[in-house]
C-alpha atoms as a PDB file:
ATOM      1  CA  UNK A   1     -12.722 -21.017  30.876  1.00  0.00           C
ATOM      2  CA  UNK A   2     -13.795 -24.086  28.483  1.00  0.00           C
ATOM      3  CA  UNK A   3     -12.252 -24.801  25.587  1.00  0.00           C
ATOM      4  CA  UNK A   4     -15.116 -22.799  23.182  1.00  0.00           C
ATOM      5  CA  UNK A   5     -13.715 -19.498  25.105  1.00  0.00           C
ATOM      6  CA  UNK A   6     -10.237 -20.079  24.628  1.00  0.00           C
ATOM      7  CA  UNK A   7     -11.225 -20.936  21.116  1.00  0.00           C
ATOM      8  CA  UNK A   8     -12.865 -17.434  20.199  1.00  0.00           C
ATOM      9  CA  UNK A   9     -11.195 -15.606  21.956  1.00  0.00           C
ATOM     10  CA  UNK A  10      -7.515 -16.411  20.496  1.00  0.00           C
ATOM     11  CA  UNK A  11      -9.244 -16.455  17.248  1.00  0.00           C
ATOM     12  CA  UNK A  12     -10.492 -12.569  17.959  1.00  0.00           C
ATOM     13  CA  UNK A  13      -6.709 -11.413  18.808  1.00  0.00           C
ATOM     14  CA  UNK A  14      -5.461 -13.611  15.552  1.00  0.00           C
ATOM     15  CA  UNK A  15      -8.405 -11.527  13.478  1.00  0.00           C
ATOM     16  CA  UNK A  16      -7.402  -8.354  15.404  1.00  0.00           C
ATOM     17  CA  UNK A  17      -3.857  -8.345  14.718  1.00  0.00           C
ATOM     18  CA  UNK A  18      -4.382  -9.444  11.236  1.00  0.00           C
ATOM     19  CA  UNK A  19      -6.787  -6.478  10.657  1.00  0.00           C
ATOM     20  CA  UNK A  20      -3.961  -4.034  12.487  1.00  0.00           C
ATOM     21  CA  UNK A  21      -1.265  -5.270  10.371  1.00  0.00           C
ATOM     22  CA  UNK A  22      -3.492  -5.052   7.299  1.00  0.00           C
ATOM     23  CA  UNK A  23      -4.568  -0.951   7.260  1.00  0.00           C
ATOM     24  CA  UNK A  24      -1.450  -0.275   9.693  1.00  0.00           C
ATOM     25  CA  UNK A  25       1.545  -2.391   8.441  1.00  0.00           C
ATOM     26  CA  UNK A  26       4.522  -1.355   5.905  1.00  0.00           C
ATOM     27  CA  UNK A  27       3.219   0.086   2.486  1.00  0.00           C
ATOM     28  CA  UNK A  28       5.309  -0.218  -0.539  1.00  0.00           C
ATOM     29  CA  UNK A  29       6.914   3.066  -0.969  1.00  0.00           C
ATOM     30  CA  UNK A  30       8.458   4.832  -4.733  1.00  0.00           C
ATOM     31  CA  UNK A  31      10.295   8.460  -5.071  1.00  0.00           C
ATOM     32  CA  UNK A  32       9.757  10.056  -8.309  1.00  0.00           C
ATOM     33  CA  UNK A  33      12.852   9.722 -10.648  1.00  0.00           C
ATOM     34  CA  UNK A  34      13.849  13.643 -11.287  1.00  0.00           C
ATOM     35  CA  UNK A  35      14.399  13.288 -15.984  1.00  0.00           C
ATOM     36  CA  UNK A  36      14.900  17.236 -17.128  1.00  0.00           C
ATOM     37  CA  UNK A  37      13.843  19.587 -14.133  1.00  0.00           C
ATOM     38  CA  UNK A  38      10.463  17.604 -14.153  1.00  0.00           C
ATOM     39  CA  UNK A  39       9.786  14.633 -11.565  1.00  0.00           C
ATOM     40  CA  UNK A  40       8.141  11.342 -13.060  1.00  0.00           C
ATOM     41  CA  UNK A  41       6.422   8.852 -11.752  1.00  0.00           C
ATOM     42  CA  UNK A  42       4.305   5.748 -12.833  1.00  0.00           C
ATOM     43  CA  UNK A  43       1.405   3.859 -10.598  1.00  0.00           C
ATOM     44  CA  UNK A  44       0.637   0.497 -11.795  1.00  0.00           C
ATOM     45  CA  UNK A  45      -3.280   0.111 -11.602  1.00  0.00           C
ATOM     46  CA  UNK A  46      -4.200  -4.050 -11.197  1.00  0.00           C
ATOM     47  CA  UNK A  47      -6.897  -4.313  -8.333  1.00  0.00           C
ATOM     48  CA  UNK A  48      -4.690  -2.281  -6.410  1.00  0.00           C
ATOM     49  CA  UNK A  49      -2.492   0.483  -6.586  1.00  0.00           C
ATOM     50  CA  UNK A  50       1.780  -0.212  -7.101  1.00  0.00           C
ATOM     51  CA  UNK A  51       3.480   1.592  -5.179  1.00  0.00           C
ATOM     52  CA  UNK A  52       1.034   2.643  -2.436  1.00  0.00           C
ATOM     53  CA  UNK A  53       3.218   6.000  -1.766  1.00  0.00           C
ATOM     54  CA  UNK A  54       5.079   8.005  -3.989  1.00  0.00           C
ATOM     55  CA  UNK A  55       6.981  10.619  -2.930  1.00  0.00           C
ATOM     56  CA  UNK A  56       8.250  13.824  -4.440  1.00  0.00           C
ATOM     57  CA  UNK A  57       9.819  17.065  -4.008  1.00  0.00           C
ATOM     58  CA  UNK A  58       8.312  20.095  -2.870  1.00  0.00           C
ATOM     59  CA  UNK A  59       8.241  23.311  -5.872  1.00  0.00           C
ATOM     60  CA  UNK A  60       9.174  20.653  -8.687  1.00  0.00           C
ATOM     61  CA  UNK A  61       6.980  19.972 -11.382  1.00  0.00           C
ATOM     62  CA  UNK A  62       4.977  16.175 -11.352  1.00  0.00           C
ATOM     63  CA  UNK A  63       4.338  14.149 -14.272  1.00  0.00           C
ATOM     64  CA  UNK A  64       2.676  10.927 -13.861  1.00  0.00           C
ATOM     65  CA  UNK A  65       1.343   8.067 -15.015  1.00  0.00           C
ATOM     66  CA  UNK A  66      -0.708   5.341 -14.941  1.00  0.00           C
ATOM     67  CA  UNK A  67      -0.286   1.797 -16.298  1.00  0.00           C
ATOM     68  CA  UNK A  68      -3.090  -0.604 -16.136  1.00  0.00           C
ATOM     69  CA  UNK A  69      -2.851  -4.395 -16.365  1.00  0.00           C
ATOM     70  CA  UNK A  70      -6.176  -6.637 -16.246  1.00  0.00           C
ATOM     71  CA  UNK A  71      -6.689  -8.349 -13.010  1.00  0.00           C
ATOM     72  CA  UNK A  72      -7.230 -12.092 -13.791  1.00  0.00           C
END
């Protein structure tokens, strides 16, 4: 193996476990706060969505929200 090989090919497994750790890695998680028998919850919308998971109980009511900042 020359040293263009060696080259690509550690730069393929850099970009392949950058790409796994990307769509696979730990997501930013929220639980709905429970406020008067109703849960709430509020997604911050700025070229992404904050937190990536929300999550809630089963049978309660859901009220949420969004709040949207402008990406600079």
């Amino acid at each position: 193996m020359d040293l263009a090989e060696i080259v690509v090919t550690a730069g393929a497994v850099l970009l392949g476990a950058a790409l796994a750790w990307f769509f696979f890695g730990p997501r930013q998680s929220s639980r709905a706060e429970l406020r008067a028998g109703v849960q709430e919850v509020e997604v911050t919308v700025k070229g992404g969505y904050s937190p990536n998971v929300i999550r809630v109980r089963q049978g309660v009511p859901l009220r949420g929200g969004q709040r949207r900042t402008r990406a600079v």
